[in-house]
PDB file of N, CA and C in Angstrom:
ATOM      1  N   UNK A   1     103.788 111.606  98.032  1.00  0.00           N
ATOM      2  CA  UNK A   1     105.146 111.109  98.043  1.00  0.00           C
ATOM      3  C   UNK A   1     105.296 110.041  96.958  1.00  0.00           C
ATOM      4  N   UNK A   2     106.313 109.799  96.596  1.00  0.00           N
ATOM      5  CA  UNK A   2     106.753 109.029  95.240  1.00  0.00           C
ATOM      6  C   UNK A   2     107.008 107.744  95.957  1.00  0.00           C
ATOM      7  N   UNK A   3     107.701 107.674  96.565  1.00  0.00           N
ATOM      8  CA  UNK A   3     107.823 106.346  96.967  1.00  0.00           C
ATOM      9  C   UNK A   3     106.005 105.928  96.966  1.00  0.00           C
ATOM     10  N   UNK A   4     105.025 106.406  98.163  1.00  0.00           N
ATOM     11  CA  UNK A   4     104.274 105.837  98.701  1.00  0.00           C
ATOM     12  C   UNK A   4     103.104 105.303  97.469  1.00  0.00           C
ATOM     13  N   UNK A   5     103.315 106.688  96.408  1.00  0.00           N
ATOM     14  CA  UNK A   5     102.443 106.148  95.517  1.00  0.00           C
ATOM     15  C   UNK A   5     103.361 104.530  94.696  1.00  0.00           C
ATOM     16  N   UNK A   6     104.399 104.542  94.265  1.00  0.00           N
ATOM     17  CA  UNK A   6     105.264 103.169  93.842  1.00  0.00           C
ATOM     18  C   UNK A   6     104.730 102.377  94.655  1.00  0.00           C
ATOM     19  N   UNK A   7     104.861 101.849  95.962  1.00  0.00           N
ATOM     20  CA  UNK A   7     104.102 101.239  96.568  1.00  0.00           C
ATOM     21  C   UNK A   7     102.840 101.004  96.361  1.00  0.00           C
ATOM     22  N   UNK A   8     101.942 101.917  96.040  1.00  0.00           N
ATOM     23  CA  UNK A   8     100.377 101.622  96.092  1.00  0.00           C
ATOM     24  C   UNK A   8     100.323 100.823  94.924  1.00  0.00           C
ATOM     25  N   UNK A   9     101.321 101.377  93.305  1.00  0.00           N
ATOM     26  CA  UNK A   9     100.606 100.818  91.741  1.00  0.00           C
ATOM     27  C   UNK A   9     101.550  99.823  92.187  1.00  0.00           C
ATOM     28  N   UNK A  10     102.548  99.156  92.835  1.00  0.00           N
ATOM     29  CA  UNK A  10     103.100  97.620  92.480  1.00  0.00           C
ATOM     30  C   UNK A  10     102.032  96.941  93.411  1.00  0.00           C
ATOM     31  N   UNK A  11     101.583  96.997  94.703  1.00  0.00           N
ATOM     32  CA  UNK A  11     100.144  96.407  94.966  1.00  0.00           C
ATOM     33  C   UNK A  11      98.979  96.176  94.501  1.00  0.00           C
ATOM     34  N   UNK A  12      98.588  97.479  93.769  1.00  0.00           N
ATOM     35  CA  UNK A  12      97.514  97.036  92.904  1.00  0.00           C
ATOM     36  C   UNK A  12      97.759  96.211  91.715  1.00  0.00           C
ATOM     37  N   UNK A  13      98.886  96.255  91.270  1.00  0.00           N
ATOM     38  CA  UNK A  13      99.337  95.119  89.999  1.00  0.00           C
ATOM     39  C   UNK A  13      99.724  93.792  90.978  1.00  0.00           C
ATOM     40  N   UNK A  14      99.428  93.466  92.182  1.00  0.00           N
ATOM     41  CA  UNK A  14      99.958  92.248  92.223  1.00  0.00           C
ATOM     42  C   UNK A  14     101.680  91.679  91.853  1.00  0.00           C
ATOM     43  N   UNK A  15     102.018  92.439  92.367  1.00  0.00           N
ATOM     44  CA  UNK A  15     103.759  92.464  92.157  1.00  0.00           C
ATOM     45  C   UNK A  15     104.284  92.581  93.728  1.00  0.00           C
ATOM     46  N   UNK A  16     105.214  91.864  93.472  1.00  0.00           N
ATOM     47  CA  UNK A  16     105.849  91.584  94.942  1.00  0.00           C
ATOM     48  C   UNK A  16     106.989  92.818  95.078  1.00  0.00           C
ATOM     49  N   UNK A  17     107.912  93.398  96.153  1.00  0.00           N
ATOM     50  CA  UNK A  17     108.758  94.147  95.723  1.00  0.00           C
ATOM     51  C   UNK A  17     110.226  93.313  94.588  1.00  0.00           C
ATOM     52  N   UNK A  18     110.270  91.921  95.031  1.00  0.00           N
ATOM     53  CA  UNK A  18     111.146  91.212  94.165  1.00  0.00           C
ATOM     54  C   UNK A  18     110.684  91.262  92.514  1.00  0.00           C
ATOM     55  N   UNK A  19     109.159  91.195  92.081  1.00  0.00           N
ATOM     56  CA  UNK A  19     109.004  90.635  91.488  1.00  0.00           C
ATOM     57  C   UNK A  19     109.322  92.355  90.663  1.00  0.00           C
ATOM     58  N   UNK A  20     108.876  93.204  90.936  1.00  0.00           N
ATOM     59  CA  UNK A  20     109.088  94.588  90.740  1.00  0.00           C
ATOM     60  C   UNK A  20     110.390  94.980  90.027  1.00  0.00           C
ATOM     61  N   UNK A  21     111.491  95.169  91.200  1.00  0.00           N
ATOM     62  CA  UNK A  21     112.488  95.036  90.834  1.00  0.00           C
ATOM     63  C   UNK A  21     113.382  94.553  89.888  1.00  0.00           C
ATOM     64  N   UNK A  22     113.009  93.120  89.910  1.00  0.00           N
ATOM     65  CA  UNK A  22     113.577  92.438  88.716  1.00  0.00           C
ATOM     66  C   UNK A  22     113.251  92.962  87.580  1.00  0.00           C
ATOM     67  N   UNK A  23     111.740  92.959  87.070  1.00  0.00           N
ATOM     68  CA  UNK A  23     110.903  94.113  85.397  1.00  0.00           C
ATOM     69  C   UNK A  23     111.635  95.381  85.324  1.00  0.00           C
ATOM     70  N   UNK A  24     112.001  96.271  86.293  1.00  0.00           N
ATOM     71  CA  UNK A  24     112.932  97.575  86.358  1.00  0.00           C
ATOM     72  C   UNK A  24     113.981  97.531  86.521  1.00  0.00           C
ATOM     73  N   UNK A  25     115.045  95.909  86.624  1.00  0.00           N
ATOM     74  CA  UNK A  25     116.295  95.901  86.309  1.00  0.00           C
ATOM     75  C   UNK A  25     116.975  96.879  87.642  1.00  0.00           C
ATOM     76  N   UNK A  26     116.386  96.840  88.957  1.00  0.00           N
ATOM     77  CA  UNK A  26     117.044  97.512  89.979  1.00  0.00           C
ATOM     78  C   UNK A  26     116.829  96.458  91.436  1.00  0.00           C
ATOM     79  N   UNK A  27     117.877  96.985  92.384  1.00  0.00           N
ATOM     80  CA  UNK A  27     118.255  96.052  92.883  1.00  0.00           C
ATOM     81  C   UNK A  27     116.635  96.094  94.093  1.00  0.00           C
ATOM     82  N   UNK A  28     115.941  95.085  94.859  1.00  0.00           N
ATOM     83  CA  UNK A  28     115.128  94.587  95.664  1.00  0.00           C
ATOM     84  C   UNK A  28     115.326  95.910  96.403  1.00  0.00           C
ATOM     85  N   UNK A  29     116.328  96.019  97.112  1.00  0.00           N
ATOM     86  CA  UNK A  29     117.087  97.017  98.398  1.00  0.00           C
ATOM     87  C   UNK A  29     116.995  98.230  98.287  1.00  0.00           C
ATOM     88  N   UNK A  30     116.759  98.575  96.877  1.00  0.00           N
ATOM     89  CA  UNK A  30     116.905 100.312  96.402  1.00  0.00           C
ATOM     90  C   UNK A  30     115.359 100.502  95.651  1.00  0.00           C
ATOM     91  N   UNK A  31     114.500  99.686  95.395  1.00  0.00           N
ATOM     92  CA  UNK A  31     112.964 100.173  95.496  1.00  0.00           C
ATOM     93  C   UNK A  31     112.537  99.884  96.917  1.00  0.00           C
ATOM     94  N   UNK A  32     112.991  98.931  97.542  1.00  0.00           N
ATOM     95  CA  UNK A  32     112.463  99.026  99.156  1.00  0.00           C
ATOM     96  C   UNK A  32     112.363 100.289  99.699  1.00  0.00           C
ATOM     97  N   UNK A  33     113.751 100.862  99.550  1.00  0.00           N
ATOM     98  CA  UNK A  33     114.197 102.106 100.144  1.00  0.00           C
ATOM     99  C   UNK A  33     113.481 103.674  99.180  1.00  0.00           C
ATOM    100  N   UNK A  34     113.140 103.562  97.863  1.00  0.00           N
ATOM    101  CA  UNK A  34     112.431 104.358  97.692  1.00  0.00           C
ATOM    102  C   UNK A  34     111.085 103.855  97.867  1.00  0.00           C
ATOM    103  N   UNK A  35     110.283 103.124  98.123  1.00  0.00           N
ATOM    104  CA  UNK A  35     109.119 103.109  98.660  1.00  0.00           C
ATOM    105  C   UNK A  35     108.845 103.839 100.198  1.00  0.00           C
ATOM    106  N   UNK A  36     110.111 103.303 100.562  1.00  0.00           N
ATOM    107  CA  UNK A  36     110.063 104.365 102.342  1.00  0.00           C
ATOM    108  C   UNK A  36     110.727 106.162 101.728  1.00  0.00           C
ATOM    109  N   UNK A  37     111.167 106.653 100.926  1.00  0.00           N
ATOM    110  CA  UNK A  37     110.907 107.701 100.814  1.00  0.00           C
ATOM    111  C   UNK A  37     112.598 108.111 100.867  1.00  0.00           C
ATOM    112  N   UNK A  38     113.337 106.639 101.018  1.00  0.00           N
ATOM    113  CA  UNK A  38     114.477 107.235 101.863  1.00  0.00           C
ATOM    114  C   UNK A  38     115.683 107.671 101.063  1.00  0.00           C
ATOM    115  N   UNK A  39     116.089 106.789  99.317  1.00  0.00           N
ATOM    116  CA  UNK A  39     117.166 107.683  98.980  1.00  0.00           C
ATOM    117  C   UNK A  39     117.087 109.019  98.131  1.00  0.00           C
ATOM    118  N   UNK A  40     118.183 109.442  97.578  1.00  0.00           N
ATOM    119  CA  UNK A  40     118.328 110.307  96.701  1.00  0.00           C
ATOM    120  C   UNK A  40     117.707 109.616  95.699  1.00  0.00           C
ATOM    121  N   UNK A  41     116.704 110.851  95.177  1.00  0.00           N
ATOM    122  CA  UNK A  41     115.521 110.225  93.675  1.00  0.00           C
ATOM    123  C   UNK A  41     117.083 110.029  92.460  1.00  0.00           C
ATOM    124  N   UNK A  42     117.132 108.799  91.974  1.00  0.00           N
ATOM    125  CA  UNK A  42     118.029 108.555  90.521  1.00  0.00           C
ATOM    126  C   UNK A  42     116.951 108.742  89.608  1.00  0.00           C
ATOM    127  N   UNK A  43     117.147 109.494  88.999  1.00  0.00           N
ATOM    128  CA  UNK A  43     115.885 109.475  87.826  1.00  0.00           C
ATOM    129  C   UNK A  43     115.421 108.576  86.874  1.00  0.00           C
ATOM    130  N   UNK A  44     116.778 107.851  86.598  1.00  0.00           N
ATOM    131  CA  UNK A  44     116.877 107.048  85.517  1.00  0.00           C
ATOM    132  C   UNK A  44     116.565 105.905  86.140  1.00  0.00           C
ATOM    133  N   UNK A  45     116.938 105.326  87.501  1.00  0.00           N
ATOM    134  CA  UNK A  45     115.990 103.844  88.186  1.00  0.00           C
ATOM    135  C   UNK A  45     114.384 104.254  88.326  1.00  0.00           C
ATOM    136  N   UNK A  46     114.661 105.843  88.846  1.00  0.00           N
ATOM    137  CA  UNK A  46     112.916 105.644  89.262  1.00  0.00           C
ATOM    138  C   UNK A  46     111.753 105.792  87.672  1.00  0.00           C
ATOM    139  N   UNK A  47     112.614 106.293  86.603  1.00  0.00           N
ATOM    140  CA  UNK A  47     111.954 105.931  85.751  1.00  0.00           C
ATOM    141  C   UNK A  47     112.043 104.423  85.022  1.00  0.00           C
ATOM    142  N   UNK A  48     112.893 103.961  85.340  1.00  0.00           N
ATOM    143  CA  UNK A  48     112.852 102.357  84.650  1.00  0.00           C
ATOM    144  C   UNK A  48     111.417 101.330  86.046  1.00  0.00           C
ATOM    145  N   UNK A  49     111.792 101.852  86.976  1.00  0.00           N
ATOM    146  CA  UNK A  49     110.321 101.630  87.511  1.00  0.00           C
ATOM    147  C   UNK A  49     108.896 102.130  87.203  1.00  0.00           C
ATOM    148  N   UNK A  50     108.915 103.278  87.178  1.00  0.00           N
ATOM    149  CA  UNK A  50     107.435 103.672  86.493  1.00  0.00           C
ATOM    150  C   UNK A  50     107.431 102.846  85.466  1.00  0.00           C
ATOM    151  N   UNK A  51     108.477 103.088  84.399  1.00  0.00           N
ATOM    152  CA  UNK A  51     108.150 101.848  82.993  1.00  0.00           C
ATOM    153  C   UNK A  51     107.458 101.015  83.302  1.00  0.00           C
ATOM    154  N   UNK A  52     108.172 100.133  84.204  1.00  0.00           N
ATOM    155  CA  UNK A  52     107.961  98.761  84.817  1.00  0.00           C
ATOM    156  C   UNK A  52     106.316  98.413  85.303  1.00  0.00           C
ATOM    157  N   UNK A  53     105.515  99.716  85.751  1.00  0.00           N
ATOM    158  CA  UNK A  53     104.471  99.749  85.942  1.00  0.00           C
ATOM    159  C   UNK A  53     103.778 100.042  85.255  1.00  0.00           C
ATOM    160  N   UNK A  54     104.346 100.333  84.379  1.00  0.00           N
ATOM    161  CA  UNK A  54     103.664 100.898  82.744  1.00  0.00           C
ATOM    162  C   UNK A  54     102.349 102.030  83.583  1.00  0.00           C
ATOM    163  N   UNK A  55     103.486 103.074  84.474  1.00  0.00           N
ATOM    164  CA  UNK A  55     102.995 104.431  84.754  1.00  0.00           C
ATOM    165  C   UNK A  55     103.285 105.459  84.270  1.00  0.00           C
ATOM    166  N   UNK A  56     103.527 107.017  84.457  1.00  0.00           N
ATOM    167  CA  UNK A  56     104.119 108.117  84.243  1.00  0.00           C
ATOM    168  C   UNK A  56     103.964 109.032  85.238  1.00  0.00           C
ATOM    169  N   UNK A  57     104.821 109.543  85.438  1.00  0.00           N
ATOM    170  CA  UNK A  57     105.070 110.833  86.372  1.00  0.00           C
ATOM    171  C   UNK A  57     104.456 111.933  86.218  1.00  0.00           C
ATOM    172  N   UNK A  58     103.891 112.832  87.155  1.00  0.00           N
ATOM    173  CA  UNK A  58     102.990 113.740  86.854  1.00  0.00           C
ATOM    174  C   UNK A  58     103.737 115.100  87.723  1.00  0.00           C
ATOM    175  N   UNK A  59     103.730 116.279  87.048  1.00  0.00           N
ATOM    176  CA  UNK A  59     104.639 117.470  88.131  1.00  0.00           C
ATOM    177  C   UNK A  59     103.301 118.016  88.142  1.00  0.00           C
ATOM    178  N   UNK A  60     103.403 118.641  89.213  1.00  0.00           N
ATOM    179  CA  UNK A  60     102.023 119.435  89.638  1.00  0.00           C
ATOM    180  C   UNK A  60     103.215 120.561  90.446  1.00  0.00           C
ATOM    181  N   UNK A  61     102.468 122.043  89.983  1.00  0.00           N
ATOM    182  CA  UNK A  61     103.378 123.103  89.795  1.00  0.00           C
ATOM    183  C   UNK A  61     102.692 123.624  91.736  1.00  0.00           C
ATOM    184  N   UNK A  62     102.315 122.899  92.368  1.00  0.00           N
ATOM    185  CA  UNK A  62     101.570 123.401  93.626  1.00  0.00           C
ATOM    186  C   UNK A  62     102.847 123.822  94.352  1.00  0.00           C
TER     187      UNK A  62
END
């Protein structure tokens, strides 16, 4: 799950969800909520977060 992994790399970087948010320019309330799995994926926040983690997205065709 996308959220759960977001969750795991802002923990291992030592990032708070505030501190997160703010580097990806999205609001505290709407990475909370994709860490629980819960809104519609925006592509363009959830990629200004990966940025933010200086991650990348991986499709696996399974």
């Amino acid at each position: 799950m996308l959220g759960g992994r977001v969750a795991t790399l802002r923990e291992q970087r030592g990032l708070t969800q505030h501190q997160l948010a703010a580097k990806a320019h999205v609001s505290r309330s709407w990475l909370a909520q994709l860490e629980l799995g819960k809104p519609a994926a925006n592509v363009r926040l959830v990629m200004a977060v990966l940025d933010a983690l200086d991650a990348h997205l991986e499709v696996n065709d399974d």
